[in-house]
N, C-alpha and C. Protein backbone atom coordinates (compact mmCIF):
# COMPACT_ATOMS: atom_id res chain seq x y z
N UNK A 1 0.84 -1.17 0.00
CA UNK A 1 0.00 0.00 0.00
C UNK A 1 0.89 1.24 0.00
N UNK A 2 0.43 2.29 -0.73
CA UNK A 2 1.47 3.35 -0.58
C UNK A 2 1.10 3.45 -2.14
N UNK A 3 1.76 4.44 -2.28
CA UNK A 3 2.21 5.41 -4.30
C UNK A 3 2.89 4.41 -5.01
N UNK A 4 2.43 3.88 -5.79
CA UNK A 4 3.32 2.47 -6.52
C UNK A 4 3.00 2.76 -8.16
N UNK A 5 3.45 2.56 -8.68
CA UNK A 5 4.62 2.39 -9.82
C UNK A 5 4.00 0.68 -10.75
N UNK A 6 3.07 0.32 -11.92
CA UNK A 6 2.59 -0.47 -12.62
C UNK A 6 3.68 -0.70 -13.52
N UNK A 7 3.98 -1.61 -14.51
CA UNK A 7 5.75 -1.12 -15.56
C UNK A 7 5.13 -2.47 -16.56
N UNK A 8 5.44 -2.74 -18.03
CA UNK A 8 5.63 -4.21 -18.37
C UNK A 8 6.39 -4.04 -19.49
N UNK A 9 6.96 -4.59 -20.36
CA UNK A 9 7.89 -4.76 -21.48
C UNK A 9 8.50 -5.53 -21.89
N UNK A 10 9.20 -5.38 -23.12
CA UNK A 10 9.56 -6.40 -24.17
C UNK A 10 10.54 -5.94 -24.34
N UNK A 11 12.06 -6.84 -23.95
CA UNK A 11 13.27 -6.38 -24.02
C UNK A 11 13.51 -6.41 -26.00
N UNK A 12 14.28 -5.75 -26.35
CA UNK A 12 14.69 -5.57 -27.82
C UNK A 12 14.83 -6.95 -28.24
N UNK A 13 16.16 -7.68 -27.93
CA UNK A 13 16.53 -8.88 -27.78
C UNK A 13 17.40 -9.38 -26.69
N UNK A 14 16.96 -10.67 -26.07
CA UNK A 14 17.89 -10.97 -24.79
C UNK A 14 18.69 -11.15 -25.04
N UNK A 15 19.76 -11.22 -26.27
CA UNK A 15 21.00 -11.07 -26.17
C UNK A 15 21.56 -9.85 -25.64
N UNK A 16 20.46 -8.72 -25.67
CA UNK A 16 20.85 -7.34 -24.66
C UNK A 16 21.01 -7.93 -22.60
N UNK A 17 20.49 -8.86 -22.48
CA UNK A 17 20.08 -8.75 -20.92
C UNK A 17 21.84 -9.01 -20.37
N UNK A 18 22.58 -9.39 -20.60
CA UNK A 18 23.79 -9.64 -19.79
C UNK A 18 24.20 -7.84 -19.74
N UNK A 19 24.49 -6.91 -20.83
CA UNK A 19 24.91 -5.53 -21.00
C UNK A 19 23.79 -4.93 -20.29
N UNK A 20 22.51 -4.91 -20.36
CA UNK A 20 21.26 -4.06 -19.07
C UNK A 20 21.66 -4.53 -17.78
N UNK A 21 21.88 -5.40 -17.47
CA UNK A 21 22.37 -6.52 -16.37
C UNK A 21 23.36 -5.60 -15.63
N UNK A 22 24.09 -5.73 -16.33
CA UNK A 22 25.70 -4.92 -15.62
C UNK A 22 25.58 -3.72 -15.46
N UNK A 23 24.99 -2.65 -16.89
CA UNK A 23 24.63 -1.39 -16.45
C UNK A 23 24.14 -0.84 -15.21
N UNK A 24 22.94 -1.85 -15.04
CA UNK A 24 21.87 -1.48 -13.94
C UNK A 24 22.44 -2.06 -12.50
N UNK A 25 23.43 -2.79 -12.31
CA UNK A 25 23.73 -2.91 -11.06
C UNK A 25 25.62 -1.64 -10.92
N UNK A 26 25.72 -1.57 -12.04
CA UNK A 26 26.72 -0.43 -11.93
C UNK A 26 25.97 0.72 -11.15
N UNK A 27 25.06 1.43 -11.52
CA UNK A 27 24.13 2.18 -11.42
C UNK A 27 23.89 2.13 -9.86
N UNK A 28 23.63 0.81 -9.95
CA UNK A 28 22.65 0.45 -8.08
C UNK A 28 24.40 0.50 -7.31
N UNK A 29 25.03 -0.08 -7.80
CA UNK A 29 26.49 0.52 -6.90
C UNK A 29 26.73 1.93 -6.46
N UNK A 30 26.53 2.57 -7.31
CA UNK A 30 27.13 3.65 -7.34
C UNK A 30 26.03 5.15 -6.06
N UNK A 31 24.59 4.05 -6.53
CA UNK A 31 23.72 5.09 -6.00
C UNK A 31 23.48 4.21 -4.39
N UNK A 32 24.68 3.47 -4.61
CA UNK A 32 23.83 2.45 -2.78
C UNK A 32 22.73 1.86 -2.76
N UNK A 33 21.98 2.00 -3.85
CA UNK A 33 20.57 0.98 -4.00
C UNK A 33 21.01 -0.62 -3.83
N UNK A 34 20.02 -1.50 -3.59
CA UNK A 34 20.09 -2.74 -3.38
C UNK A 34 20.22 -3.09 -5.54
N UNK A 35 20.85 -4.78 -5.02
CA UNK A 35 20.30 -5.27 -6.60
C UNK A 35 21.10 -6.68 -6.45
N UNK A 36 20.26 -7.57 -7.12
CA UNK A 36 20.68 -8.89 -7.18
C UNK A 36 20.30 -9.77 -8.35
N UNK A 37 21.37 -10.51 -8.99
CA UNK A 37 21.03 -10.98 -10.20
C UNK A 37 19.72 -12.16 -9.70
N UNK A 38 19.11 -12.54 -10.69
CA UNK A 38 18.08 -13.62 -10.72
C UNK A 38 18.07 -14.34 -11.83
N UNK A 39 18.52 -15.76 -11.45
CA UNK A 39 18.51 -16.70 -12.46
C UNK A 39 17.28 -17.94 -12.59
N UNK A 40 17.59 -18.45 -13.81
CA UNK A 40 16.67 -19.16 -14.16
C UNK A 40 16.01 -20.41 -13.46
N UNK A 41 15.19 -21.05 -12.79
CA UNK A 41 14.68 -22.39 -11.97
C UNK A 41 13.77 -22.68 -12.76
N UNK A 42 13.36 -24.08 -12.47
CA UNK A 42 12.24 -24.81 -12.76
C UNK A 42 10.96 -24.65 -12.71
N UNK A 43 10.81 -23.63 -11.14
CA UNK A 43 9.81 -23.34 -10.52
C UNK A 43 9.37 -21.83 -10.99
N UNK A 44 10.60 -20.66 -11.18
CA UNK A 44 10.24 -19.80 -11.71
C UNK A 44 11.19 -19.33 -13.00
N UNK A 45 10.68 -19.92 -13.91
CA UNK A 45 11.31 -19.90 -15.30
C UNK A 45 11.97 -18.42 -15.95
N UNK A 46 12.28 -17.61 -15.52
CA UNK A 46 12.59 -16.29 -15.47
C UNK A 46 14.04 -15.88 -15.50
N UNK A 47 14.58 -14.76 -16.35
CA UNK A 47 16.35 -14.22 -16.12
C UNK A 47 16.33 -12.83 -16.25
N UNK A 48 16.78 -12.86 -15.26
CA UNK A 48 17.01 -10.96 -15.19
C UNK A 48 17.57 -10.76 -13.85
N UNK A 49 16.89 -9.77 -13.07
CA UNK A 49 18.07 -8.74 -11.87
C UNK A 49 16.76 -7.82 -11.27
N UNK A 50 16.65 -7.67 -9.74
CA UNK A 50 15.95 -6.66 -9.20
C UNK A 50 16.69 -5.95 -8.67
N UNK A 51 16.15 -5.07 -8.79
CA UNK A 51 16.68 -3.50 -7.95
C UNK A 51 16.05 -2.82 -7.36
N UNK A 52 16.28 -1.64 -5.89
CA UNK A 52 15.65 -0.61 -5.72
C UNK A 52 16.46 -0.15 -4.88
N UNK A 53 15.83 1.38 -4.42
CA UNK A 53 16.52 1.95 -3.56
C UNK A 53 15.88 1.72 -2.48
N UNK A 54 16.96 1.97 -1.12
CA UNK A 54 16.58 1.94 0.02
C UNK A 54 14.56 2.56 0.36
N UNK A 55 13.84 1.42 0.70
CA UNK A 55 12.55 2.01 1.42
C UNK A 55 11.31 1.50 0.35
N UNK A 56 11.95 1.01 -0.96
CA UNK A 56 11.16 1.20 -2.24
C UNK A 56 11.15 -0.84 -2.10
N UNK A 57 10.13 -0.98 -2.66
CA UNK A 57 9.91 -2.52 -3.15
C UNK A 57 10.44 -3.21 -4.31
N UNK A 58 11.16 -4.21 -4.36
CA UNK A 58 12.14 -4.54 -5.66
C UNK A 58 11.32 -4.35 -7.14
N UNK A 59 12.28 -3.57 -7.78
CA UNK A 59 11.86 -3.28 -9.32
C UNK A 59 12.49 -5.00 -10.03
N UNK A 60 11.63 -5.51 -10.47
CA UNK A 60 11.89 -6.86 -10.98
C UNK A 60 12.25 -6.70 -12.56
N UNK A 61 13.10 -6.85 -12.82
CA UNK A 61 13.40 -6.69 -14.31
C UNK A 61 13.90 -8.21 -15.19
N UNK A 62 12.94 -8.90 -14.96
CA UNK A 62 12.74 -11.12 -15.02
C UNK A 62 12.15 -10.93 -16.46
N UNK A 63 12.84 -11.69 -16.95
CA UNK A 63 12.71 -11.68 -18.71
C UNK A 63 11.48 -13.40 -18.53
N UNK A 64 10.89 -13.55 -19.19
CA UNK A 64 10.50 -14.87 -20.00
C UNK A 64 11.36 -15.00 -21.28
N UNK A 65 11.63 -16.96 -21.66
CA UNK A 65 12.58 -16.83 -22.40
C UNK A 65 11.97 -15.73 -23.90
N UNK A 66 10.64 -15.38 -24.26
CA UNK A 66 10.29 -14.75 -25.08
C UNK A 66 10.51 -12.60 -25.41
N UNK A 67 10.95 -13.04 -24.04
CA UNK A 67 11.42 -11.87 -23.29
C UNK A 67 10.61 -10.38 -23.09
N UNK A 68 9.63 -10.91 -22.76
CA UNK A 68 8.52 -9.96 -22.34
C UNK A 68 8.99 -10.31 -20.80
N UNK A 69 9.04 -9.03 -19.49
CA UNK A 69 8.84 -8.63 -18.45
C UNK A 69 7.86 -9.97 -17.69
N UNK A 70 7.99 -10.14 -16.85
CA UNK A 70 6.93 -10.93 -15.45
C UNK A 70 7.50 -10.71 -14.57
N UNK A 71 6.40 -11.24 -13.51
CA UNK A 71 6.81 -11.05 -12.13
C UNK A 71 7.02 -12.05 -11.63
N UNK A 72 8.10 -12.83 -10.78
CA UNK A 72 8.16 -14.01 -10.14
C UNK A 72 7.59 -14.17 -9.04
N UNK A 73 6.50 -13.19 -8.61
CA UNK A 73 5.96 -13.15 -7.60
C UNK A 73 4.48 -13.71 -8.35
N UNK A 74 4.49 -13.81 -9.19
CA UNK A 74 2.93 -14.24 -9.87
C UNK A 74 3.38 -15.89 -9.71
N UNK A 75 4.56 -16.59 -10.03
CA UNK A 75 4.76 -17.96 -10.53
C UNK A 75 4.68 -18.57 -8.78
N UNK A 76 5.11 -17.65 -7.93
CA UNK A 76 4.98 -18.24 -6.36
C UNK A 76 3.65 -18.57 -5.84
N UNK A 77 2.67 -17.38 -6.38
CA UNK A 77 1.45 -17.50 -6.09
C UNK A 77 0.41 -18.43 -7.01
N UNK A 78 1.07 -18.70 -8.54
CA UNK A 78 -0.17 -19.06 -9.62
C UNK A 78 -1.00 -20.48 -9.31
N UNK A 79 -0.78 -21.44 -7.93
CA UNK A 79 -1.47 -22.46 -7.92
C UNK A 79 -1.89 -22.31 -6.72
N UNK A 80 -1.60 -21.40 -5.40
CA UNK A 80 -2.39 -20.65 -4.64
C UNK A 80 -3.94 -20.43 -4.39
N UNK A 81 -4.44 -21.59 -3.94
CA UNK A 81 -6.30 -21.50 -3.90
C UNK A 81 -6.84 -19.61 -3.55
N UNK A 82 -6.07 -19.56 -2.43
CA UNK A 82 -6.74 -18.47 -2.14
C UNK A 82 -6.08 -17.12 -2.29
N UNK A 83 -4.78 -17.15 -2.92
CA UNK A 83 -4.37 -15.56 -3.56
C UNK A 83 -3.67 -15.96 -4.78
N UNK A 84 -4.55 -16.79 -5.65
CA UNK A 84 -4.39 -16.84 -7.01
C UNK A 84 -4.23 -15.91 -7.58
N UNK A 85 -3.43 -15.01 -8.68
CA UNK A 85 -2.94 -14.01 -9.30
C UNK A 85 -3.70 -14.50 -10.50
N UNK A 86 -4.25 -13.35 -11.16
CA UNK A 86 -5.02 -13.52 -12.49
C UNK A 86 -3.77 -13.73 -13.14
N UNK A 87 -4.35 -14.32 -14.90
CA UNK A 87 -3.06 -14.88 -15.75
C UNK A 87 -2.59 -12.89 -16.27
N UNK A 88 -3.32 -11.93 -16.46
CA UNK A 88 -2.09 -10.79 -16.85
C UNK A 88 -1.77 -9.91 -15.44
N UNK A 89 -1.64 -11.04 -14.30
CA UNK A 89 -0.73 -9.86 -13.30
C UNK A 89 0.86 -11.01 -13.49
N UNK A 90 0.84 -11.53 -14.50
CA UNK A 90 2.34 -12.07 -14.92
C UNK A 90 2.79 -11.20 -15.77
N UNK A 91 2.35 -10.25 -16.73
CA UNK A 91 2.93 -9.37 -17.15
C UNK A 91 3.20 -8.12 -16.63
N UNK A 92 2.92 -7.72 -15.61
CA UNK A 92 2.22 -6.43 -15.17
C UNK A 92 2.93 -6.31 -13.04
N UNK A 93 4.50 -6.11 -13.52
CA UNK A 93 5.30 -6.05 -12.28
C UNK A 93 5.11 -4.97 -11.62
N UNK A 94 4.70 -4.94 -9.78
CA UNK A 94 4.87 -3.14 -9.67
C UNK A 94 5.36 -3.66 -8.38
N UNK A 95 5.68 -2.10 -8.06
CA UNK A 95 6.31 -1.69 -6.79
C UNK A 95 5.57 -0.59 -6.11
N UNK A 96 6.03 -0.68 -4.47
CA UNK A 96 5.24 0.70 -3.91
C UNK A 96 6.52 1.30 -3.46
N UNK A 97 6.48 3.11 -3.76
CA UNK A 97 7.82 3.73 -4.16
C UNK A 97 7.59 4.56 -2.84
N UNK A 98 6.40 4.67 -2.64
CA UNK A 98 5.82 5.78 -1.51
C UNK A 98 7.15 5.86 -0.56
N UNK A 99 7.54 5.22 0.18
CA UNK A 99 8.43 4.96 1.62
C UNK A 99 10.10 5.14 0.72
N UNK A 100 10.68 5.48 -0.03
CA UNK A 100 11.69 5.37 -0.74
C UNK A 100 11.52 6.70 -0.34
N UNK A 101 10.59 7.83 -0.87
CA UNK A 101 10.39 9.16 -0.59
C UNK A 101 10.66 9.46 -2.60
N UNK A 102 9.90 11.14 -2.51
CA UNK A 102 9.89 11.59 -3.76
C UNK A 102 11.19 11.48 -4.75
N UNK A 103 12.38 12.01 -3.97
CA UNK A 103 13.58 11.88 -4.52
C UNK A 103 13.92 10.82 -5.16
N UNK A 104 13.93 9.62 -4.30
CA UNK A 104 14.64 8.53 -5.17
C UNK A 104 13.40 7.66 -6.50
N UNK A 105 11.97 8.07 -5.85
CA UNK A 105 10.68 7.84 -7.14
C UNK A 105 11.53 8.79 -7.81
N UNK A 106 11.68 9.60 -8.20
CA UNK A 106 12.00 10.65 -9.30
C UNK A 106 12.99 9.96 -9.97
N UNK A 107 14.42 9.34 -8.91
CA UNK A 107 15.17 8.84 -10.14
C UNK A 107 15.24 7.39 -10.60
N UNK A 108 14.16 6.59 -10.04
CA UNK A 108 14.31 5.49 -10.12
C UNK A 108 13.31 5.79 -11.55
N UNK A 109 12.32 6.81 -11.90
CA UNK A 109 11.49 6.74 -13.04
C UNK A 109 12.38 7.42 -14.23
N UNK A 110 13.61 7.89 -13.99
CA UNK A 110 14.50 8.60 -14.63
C UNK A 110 15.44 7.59 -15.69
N UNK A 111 15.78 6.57 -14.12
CA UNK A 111 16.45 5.24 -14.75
C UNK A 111 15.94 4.28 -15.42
N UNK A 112 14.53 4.22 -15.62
CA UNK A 112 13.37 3.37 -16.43
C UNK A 112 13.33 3.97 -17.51
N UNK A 113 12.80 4.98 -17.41
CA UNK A 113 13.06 5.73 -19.14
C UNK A 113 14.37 5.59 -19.48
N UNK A 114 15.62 6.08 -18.93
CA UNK A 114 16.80 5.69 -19.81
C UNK A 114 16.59 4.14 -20.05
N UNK A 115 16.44 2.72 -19.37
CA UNK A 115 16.81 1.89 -19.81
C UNK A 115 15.52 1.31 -20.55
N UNK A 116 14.52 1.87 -20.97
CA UNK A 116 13.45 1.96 -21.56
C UNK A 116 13.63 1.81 -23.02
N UNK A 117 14.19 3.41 -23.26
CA UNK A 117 14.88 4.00 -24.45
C UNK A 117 16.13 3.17 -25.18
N UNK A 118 16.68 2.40 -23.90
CA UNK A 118 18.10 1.94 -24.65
C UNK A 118 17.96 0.40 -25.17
N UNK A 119 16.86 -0.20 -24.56
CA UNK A 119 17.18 -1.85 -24.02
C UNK A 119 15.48 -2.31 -24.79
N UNK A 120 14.52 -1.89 -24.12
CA UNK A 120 13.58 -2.66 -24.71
C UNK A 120 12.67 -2.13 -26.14
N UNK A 121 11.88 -2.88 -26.38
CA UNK A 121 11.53 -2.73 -27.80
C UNK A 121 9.52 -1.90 -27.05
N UNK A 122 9.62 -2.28 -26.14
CA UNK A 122 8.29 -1.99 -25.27
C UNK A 122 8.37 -1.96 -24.08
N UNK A 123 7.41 -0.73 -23.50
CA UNK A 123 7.33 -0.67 -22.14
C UNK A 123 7.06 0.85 -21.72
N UNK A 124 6.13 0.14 -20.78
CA UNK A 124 4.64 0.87 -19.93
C UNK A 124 4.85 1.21 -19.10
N UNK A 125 4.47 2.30 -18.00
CA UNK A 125 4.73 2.47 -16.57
C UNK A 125 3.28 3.33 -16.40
N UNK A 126 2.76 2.65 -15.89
CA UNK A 126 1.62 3.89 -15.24
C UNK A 126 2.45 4.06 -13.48
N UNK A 127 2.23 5.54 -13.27
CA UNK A 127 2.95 5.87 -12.27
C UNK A 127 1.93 6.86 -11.66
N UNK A 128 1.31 6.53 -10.11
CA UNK A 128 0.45 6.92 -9.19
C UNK A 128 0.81 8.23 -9.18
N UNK A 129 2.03 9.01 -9.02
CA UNK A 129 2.40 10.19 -8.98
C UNK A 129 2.28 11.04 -10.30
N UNK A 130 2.37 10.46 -11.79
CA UNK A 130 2.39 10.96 -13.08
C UNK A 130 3.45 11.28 -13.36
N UNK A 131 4.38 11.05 -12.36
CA UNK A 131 6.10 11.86 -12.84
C UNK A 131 6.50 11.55 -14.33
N UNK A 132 5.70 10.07 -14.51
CA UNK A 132 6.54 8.71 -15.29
C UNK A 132 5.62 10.13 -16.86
N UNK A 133 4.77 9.88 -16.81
CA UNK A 133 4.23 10.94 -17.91
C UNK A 133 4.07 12.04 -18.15
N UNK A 134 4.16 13.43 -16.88
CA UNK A 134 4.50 14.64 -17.11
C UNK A 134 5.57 15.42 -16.73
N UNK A 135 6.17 14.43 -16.05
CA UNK A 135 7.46 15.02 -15.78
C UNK A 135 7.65 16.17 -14.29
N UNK A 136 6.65 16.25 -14.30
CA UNK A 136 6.26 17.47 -13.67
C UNK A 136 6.40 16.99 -12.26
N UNK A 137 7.64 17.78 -11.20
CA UNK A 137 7.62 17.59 -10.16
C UNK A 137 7.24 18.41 -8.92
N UNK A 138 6.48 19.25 -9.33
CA UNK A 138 5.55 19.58 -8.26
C UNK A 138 4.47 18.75 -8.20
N UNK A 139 3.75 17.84 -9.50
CA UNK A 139 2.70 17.25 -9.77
C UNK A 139 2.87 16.00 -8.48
N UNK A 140 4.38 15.62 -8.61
CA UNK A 140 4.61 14.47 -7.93
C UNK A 140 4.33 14.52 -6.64
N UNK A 141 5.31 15.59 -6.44
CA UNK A 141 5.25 16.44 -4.60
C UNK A 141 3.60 16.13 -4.12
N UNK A 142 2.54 16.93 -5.13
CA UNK A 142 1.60 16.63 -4.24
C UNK A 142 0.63 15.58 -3.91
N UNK A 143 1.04 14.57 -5.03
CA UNK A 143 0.54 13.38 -5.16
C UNK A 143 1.77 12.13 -3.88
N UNK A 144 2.70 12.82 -3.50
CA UNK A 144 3.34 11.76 -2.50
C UNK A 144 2.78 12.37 -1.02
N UNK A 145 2.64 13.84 -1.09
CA UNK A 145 1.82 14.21 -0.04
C UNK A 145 0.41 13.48 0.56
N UNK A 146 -0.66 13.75 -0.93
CA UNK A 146 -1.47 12.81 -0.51
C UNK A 146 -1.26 11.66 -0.17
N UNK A 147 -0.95 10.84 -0.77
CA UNK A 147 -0.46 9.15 -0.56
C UNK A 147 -0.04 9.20 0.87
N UNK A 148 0.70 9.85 1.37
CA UNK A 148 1.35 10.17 2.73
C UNK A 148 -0.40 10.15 4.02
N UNK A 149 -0.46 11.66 3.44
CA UNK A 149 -1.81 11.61 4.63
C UNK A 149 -3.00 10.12 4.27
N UNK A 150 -3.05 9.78 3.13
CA UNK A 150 -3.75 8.60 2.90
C UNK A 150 -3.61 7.19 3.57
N UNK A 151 -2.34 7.33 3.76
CA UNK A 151 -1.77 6.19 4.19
C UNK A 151 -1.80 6.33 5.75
N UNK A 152 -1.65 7.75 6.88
CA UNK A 152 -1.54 7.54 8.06
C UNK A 152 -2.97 7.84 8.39
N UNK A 153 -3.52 8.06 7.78
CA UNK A 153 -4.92 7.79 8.09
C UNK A 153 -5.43 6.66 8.57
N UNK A 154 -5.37 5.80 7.33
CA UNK A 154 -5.47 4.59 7.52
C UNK A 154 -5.13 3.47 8.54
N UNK A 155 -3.71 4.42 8.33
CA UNK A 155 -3.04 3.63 10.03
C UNK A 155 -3.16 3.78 11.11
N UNK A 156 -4.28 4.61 11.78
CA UNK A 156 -4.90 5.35 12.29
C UNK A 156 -6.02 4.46 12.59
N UNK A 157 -6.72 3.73 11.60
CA UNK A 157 -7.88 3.27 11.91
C UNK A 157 -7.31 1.75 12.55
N UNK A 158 -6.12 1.38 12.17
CA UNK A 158 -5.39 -0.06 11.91
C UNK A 158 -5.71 -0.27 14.03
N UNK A 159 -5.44 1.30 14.38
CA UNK A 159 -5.10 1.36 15.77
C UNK A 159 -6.47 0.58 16.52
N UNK A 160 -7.53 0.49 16.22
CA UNK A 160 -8.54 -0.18 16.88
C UNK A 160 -8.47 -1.60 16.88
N UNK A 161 -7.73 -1.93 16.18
CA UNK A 161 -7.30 -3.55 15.64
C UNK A 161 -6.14 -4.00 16.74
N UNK A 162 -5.38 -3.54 16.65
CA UNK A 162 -3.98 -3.59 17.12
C UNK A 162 -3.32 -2.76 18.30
N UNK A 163 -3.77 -1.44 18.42
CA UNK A 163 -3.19 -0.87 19.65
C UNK A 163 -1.95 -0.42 19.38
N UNK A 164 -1.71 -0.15 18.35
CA UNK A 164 -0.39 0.53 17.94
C UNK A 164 -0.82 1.64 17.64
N UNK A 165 -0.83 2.71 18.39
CA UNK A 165 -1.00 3.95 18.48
C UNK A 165 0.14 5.26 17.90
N UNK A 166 0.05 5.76 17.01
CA UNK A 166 1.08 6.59 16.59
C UNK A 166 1.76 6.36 15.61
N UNK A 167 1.55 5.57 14.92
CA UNK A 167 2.24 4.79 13.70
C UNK A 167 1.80 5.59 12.85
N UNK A 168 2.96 6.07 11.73
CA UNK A 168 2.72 6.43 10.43
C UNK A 168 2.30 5.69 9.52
N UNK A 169 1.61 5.76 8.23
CA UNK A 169 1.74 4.85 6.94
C UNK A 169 2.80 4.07 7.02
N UNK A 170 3.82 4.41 6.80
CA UNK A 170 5.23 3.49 6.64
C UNK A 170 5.04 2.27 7.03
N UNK A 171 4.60 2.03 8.19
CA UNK A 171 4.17 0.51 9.08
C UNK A 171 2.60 -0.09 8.86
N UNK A 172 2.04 0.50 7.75
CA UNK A 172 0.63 -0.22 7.47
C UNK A 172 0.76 -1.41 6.89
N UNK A 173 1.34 -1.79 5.65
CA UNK A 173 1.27 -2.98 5.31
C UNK A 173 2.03 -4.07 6.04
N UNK A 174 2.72 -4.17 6.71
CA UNK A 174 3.46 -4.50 7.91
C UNK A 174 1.80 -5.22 8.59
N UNK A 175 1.37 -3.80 9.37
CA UNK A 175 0.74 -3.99 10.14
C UNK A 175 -0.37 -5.23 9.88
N UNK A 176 -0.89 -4.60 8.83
CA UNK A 176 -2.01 -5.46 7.94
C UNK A 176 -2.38 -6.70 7.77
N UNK A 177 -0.80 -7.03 7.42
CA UNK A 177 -0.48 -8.26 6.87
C UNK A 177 -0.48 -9.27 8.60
N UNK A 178 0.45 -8.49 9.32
CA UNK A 178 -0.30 -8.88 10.69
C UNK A 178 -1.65 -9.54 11.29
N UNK A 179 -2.30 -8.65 11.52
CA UNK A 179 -3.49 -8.65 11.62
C UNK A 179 -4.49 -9.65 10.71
N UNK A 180 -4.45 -9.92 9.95
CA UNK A 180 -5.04 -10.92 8.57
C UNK A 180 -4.06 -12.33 9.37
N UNK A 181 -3.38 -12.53 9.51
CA UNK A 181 -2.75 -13.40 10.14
C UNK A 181 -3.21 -14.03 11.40
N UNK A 182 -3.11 -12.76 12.62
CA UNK A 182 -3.74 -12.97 13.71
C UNK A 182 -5.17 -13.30 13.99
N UNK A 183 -6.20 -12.43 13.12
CA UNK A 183 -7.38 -12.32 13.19
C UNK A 183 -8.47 -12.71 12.10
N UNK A 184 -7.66 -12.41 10.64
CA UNK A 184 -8.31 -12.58 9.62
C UNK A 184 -8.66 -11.42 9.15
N UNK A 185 -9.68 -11.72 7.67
CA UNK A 185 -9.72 -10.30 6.86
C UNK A 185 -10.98 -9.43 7.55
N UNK A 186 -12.00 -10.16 8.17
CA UNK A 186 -13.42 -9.61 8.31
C UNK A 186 -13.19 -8.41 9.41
N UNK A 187 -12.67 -8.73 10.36
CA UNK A 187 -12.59 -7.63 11.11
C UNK A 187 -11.51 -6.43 10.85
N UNK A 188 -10.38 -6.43 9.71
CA UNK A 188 -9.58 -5.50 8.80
C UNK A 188 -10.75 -5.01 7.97
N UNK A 189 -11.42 -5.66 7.47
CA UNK A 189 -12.52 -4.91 6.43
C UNK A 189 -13.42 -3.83 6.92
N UNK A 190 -14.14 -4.80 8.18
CA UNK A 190 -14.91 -3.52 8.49
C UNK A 190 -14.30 -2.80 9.09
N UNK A 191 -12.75 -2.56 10.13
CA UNK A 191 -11.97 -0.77 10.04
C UNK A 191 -11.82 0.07 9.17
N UNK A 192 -11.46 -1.03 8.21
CA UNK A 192 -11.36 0.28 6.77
C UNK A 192 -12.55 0.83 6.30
């Protein structure tokens, strides 16, 4: 939960993914972001590398051998009775950028368009803030603002559940995921 970031695409040709590969963890060196290669299994048939910066949820950049974008988080869940992933949330990878803060959303959508432009033949980003399409960073500012009060609101209500009093957004899905655990969804539903 939080300001998140939709993305999907079609690398040019995977004979590009070893040169995007190296670029993009040069990149994550240099800026202290996390990043780790991801290779191919049985279980999740996928090659590529995630990345993000500190606070942000891994940007998955997992080729199929056809080399359209997925998420390996769809292949963990796809036989899952009860959080079965529809068949196009395998194309359709996102992240929540909210807790990273505006700055590093700004350049992590900076570094998508460059490797957008350089590497794939396709690729989408709908972006909660609009940075990804107008560029415009006051637009962003006030769209991470909202997301912000949206989110401690919420966490706010989480407090009748739980007794964690004072908590920002930052600790909602945390919390959540908690709670659904401890208690289940019915009594999370009707707080919200």
């Amino acid at each position: 939960m939080g300001l998140t970031i939709f993305y999907s695409g079609q690398i040019r040709d995977m004979q590009l993914l070893p040169a995007l590969t190296e670029e993009v963890m040069d990149i994550c060196d240099h800026l202290n972001w996390i990043s780790k290669q991801y290779y191919h299994s049985p279980e999740i048939p996928l090659t590529g590398f995630m990345f993000h910066p500190p606070g942000c949820e891994p940007i998955w950049i997992t080729f199929r051998e056809d080399g359209f974008l997925a998420d390996p988080i769809y292949y963990i869940f796809k036989n899952d009775p009860i959080s079965k992933p529809s068949p196009e949330e395998e194309f359709m990878p996102y992240a929540v950028t909210q807790f990273a803060g505006q700055d590093a959303h700004m350049a992590l959508i900076k570094l998508l368009r460059y490797l957008s432009q350089k590497y794939f033949e396709e690729f989408e980003i709908v972006d909660e803030s609009e940075y990804w399409e107008t560029g415009d960073e006051q637009l962003c500012s006030d769209r991470f603002d909202w997301f912000t009060q949206y989110m401690d609101m919420e966490s706010q209500k989480l407090d009748q559940l739980d007794g964690r009093t004072g908590e920002s957004g930052s600790t909602f899905s945390e919390r959540v995921r908690h709670i659904v655990s401890e208690r289940g969804w019915d009594d999370l539903l009707r707080v919200l």
